[in-house]
PDB file of N, CA and C in Angstrom:
ATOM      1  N   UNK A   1     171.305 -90.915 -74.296  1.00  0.00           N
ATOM      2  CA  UNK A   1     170.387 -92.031 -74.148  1.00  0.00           C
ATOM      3  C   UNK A   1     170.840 -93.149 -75.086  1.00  0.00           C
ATOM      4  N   UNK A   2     171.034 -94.899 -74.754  1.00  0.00           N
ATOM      5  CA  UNK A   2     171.538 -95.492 -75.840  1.00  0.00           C
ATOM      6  C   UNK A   2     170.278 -95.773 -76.504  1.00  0.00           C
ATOM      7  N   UNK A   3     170.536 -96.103 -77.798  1.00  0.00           N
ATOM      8  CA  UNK A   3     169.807 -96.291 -78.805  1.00  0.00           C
ATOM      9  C   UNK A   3     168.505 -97.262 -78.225  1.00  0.00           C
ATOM     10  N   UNK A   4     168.465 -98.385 -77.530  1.00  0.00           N
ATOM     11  CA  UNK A   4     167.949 -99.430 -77.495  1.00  0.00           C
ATOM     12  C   UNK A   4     166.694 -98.706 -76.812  1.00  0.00           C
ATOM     13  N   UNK A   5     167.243 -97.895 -75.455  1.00  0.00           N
ATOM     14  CA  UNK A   5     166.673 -97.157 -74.615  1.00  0.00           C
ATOM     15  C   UNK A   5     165.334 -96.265 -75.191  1.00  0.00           C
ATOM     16  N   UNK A   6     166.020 -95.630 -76.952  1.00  0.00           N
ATOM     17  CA  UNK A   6     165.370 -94.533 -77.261  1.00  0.00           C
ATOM     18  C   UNK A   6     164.301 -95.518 -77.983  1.00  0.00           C
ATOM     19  N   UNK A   7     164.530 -96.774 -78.431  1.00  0.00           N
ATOM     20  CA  UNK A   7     163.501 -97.374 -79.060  1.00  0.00           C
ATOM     21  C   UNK A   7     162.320 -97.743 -78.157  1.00  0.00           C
ATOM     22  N   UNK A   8     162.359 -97.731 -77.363  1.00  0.00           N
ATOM     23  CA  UNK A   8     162.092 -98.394 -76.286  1.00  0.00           C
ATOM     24  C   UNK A   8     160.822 -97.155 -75.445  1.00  0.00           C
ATOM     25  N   UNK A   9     161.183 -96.244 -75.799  1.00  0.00           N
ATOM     26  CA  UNK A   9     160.778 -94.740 -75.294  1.00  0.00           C
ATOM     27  C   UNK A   9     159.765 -94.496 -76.572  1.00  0.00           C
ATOM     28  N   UNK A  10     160.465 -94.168 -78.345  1.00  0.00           N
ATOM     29  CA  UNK A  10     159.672 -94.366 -79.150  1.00  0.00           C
ATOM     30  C   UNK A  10     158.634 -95.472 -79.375  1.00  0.00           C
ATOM     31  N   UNK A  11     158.673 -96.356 -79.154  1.00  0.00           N
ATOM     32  CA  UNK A  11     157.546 -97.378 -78.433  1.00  0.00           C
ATOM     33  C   UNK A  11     156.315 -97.085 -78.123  1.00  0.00           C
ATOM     34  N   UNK A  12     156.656 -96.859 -77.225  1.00  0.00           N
ATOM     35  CA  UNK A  12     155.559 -96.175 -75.930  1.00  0.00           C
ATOM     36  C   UNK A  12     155.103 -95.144 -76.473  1.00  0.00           C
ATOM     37  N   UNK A  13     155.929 -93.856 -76.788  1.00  0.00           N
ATOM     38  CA  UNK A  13     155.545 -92.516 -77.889  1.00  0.00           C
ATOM     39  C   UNK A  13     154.693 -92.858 -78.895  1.00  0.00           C
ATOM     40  N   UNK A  14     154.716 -93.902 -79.769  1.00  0.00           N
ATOM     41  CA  UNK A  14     154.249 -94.391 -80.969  1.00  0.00           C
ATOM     42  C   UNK A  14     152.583 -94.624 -80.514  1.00  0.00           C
ATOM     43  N   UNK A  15     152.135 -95.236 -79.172  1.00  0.00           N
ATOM     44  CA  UNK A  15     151.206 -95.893 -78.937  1.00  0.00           C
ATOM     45  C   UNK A  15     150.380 -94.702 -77.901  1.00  0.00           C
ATOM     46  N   UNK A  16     151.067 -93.275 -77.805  1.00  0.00           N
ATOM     47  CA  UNK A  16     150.658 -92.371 -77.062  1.00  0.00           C
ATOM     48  C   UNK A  16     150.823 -91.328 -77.794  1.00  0.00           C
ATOM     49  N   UNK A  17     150.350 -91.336 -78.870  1.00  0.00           N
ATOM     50  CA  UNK A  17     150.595 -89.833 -79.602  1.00  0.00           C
ATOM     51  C   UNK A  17     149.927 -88.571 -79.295  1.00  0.00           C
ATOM     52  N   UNK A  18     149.591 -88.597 -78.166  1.00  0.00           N
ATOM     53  CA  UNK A  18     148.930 -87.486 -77.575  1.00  0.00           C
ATOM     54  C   UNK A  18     150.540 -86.618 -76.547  1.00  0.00           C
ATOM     55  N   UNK A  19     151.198 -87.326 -76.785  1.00  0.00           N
ATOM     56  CA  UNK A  19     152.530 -87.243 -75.458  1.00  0.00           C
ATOM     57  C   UNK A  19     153.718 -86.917 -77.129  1.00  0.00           C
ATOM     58  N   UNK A  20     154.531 -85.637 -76.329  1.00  0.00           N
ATOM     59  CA  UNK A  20     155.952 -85.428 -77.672  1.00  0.00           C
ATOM     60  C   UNK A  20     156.555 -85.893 -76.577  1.00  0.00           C
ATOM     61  N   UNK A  21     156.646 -85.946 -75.433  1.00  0.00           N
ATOM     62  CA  UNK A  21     158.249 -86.305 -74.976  1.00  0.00           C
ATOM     63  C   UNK A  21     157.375 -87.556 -73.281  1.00  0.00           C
ATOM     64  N   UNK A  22     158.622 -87.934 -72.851  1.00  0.00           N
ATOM     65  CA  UNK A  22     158.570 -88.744 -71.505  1.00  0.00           C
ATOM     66  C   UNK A  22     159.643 -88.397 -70.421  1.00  0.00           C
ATOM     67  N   UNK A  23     159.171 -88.073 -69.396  1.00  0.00           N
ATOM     68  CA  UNK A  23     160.786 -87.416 -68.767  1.00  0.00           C
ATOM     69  C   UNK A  23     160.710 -89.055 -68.160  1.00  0.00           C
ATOM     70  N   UNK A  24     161.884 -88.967 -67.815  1.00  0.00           N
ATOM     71  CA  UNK A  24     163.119 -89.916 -67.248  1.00  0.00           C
ATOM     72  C   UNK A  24     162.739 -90.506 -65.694  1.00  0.00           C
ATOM     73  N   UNK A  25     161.657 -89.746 -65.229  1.00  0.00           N
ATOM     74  CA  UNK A  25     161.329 -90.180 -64.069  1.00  0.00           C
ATOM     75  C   UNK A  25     159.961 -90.249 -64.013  1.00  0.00           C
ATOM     76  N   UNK A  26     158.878 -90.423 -64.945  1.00  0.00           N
ATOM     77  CA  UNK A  26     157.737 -90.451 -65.360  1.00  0.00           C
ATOM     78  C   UNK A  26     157.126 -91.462 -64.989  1.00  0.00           C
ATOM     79  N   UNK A  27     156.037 -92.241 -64.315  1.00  0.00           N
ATOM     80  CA  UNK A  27     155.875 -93.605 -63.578  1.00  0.00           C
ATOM     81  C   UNK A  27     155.263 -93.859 -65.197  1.00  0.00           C
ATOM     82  N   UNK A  28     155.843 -94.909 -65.794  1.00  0.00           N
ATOM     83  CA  UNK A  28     155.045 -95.562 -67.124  1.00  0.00           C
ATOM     84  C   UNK A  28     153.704 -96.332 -66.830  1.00  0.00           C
ATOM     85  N   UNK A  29     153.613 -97.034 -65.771  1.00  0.00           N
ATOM     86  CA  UNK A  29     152.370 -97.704 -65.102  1.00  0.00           C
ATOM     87  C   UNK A  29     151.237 -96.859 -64.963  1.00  0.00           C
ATOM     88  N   UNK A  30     151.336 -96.252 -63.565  1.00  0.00           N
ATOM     89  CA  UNK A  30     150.917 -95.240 -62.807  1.00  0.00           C
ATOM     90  C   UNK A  30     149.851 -94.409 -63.886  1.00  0.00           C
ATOM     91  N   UNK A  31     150.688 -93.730 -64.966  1.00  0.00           N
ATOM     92  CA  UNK A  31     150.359 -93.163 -66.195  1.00  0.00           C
ATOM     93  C   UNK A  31     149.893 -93.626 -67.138  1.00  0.00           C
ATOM     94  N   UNK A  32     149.504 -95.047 -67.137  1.00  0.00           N
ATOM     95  CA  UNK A  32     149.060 -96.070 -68.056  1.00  0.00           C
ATOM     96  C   UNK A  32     149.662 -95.879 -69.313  1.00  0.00           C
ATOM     97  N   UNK A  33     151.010 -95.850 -68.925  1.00  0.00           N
ATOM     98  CA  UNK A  33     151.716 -95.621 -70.519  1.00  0.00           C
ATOM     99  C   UNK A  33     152.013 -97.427 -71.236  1.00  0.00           C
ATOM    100  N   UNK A  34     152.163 -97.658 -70.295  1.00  0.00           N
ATOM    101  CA  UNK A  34     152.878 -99.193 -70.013  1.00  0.00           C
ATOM    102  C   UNK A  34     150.661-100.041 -69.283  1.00  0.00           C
ATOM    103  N   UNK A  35     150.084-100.574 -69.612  1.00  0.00           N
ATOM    104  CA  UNK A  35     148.994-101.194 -69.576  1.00  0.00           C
ATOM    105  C   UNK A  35     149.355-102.965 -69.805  1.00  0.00           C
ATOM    106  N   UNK A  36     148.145-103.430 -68.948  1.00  0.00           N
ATOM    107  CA  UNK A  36     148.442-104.445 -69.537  1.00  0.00           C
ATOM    108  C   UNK A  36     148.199-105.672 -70.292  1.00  0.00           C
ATOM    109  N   UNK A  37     147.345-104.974 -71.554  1.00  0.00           N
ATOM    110  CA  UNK A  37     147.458-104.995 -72.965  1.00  0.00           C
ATOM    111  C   UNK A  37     148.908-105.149 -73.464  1.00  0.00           C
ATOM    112  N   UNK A  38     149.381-104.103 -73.319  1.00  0.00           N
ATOM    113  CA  UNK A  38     150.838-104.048 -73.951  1.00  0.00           C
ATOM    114  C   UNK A  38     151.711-104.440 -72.822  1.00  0.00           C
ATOM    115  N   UNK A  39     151.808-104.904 -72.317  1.00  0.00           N
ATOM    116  CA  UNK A  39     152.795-105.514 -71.192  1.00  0.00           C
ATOM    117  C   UNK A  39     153.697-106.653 -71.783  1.00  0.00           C
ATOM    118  N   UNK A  40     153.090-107.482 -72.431  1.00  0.00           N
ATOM    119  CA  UNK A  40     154.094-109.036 -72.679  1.00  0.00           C
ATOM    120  C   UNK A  40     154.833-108.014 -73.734  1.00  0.00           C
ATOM    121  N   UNK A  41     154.018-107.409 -74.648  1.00  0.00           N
ATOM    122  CA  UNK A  41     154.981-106.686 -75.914  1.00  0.00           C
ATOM    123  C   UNK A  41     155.440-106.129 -75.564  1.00  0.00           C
ATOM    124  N   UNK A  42     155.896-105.211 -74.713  1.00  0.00           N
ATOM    125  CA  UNK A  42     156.450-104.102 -74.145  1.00  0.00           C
ATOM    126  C   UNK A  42     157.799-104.853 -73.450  1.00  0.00           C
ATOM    127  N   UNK A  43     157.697-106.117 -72.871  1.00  0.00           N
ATOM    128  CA  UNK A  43     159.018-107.296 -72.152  1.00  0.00           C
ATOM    129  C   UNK A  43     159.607-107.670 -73.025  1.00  0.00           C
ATOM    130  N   UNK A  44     158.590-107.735 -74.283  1.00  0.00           N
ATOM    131  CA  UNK A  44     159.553-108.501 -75.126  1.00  0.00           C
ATOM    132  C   UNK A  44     160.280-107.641 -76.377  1.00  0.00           C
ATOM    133  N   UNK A  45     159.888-106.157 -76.334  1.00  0.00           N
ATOM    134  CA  UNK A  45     160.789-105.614 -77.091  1.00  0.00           C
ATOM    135  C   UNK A  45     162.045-105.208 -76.032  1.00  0.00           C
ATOM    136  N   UNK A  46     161.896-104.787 -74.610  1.00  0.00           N
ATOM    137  CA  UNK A  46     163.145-104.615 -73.836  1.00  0.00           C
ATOM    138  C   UNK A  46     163.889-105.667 -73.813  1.00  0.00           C
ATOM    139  N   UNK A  47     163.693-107.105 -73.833  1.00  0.00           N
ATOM    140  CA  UNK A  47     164.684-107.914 -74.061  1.00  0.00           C
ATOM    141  C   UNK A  47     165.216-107.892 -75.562  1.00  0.00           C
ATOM    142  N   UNK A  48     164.857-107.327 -76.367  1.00  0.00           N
ATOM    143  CA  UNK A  48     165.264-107.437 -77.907  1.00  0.00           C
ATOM    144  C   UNK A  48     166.355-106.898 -77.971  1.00  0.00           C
ATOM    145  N   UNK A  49     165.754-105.116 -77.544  1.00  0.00           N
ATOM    146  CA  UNK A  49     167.008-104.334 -77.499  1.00  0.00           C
ATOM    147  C   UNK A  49     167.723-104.237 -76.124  1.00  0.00           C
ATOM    148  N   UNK A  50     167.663-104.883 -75.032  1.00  0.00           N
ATOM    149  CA  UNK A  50     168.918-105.052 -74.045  1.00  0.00           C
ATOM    150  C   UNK A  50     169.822-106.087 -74.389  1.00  0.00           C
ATOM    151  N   UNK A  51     168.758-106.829 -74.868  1.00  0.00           N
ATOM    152  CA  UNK A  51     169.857-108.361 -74.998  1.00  0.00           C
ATOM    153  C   UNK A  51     169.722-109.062 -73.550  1.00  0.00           C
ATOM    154  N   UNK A  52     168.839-108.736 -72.982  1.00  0.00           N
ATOM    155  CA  UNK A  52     168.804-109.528 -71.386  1.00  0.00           C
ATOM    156  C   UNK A  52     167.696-110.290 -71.695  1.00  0.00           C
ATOM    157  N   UNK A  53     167.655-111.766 -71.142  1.00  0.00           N
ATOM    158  CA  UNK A  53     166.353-112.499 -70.935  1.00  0.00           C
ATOM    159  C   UNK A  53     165.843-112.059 -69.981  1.00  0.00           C
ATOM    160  N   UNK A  54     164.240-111.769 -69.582  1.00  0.00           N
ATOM    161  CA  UNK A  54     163.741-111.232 -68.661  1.00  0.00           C
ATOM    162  C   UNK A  54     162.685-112.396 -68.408  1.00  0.00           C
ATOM    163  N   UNK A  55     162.908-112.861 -67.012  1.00  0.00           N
ATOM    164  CA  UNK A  55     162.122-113.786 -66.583  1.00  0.00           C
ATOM    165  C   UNK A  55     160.733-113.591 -65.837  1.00  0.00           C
ATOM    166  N   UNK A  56     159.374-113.682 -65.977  1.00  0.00           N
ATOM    167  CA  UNK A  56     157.989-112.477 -66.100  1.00  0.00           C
ATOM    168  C   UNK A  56     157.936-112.879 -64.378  1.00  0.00           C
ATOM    169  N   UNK A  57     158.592-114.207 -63.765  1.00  0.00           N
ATOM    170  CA  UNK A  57     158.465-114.445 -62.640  1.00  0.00           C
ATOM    171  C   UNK A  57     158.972-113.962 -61.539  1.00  0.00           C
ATOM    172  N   UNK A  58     160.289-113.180 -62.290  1.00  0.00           N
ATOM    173  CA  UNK A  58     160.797-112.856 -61.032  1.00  0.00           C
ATOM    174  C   UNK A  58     161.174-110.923 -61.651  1.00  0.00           C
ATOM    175  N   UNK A  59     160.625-110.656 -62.571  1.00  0.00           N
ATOM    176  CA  UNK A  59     160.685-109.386 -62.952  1.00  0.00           C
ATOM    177  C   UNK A  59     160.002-108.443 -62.227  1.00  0.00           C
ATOM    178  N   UNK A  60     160.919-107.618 -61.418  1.00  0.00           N
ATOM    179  CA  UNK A  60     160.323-106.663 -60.378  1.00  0.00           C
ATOM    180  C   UNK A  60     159.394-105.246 -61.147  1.00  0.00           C
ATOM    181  N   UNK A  61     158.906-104.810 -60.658  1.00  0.00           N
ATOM    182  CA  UNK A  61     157.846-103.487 -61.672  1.00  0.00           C
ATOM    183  C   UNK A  61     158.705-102.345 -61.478  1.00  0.00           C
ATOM    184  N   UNK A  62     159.439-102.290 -60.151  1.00  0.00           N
ATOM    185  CA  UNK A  62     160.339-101.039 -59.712  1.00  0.00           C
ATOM    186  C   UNK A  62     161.439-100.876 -60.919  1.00  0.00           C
ATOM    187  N   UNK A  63     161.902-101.627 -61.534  1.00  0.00           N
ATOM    188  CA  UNK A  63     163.165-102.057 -62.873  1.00  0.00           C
ATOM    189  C   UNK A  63     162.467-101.519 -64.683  1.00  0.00           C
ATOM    190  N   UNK A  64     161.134-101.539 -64.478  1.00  0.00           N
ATOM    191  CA  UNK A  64     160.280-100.989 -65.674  1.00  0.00           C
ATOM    192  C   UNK A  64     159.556-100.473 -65.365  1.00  0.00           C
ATOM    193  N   UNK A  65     159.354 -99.037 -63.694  1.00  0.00           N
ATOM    194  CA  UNK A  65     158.148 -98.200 -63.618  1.00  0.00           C
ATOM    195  C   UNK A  65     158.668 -96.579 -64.846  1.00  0.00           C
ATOM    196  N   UNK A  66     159.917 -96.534 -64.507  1.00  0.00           N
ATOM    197  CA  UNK A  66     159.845 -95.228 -65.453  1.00  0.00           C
ATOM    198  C   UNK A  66     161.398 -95.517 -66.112  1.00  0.00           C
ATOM    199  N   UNK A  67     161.359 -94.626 -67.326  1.00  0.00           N
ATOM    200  CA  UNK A  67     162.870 -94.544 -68.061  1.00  0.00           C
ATOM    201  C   UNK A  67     163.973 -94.547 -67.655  1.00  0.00           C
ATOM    202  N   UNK A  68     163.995 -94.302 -66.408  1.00  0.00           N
ATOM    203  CA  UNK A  68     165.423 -93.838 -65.709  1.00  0.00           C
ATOM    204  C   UNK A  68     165.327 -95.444 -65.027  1.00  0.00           C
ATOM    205  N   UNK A  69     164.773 -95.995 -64.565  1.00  0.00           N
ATOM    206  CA  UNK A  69     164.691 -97.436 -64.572  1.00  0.00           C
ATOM    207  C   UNK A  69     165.046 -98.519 -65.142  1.00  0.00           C
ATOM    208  N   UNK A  70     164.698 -97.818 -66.291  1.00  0.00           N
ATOM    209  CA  UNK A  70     164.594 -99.379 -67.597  1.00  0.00           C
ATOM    210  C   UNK A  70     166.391 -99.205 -67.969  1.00  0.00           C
ATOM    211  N   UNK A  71     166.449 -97.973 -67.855  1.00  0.00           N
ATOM    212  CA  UNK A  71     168.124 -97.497 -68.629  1.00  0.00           C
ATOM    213  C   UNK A  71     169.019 -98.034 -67.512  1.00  0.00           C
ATOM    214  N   UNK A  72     168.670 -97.930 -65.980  1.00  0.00           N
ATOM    215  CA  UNK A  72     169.466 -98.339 -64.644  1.00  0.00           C
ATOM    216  C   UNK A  72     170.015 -99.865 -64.941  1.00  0.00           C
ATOM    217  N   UNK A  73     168.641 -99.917 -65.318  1.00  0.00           N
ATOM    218  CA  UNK A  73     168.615-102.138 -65.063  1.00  0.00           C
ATOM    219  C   UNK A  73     168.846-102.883 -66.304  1.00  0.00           C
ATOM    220  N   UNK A  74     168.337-101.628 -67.555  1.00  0.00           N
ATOM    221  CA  UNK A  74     168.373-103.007 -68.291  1.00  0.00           C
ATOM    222  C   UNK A  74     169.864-102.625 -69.459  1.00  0.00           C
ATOM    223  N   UNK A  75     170.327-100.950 -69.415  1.00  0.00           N
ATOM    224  CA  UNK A  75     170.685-100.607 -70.219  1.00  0.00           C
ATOM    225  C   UNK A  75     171.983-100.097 -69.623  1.00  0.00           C
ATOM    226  N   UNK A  76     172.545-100.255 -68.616  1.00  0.00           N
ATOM    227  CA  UNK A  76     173.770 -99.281 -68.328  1.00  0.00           C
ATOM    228  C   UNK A  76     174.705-100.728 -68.186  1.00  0.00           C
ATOM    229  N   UNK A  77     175.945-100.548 -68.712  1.00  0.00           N
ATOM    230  CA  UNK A  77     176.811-101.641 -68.512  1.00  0.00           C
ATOM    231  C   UNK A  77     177.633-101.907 -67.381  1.00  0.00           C
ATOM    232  N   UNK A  78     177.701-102.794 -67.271  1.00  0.00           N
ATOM    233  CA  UNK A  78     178.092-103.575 -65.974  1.00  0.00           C
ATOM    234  C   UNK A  78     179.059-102.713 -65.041  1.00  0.00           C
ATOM    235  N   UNK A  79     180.103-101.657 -65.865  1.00  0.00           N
ATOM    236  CA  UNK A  79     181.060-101.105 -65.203  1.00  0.00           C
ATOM    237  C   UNK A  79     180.513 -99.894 -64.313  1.00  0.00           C
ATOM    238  N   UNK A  80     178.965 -99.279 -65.177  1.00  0.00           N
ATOM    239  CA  UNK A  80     178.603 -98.186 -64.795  1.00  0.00           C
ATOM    240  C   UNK A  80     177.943 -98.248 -63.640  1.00  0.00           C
ATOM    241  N   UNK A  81     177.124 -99.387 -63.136  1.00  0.00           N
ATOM    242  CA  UNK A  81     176.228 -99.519 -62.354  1.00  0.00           C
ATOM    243  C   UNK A  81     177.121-100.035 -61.048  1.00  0.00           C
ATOM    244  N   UNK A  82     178.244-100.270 -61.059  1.00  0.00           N
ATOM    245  CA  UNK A  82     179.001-100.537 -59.620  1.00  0.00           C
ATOM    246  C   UNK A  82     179.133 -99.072 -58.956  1.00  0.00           C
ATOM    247  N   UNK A  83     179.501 -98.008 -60.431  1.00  0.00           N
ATOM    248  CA  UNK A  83     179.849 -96.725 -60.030  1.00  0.00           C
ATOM    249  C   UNK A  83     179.213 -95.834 -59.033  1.00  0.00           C
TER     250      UNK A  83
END
């Protein structure tokens, strides 16, 4: 998992301490892990640690419903995702 990813996971963990782990295909929404209370904070730490500007207008929910998502779109590098 890259680092940015795991912060990103500890996050969410931090604000759900009822939860030790998140699997990878877990709907974060759905599960109200991800609310939206914490929604703008939650965009704006994934752009911190991707390094991507994320625009709230055209940001699809399918790209931040679960971990295996956020790591697809926001975290795998350019070479991996042609693969």
């Amino acid at each position: 998992m890259a680092d940015g990813l795991q912060t990103v996971k500890n996050w969410i963990l931090d604000r759900h301490p009822e939860r030790d782990d998140i699997a990878a295909d877990l709907d974060l929404i759905e599960n109200r892990l991800i609310d939206s209370l914490s929604f703008v904070e939650f965009v704006f730490l994934l752009e911190q640690e991707s390094g991507t500007a994320i625009r709230m207008e055209t940001l699809e929910v399918e790209s931040i419903r679960t971990l295996g998502a956020i790591e697809q779109h926001f975290f795998k590098a350019p070479a991996e995702v042609q693969a």
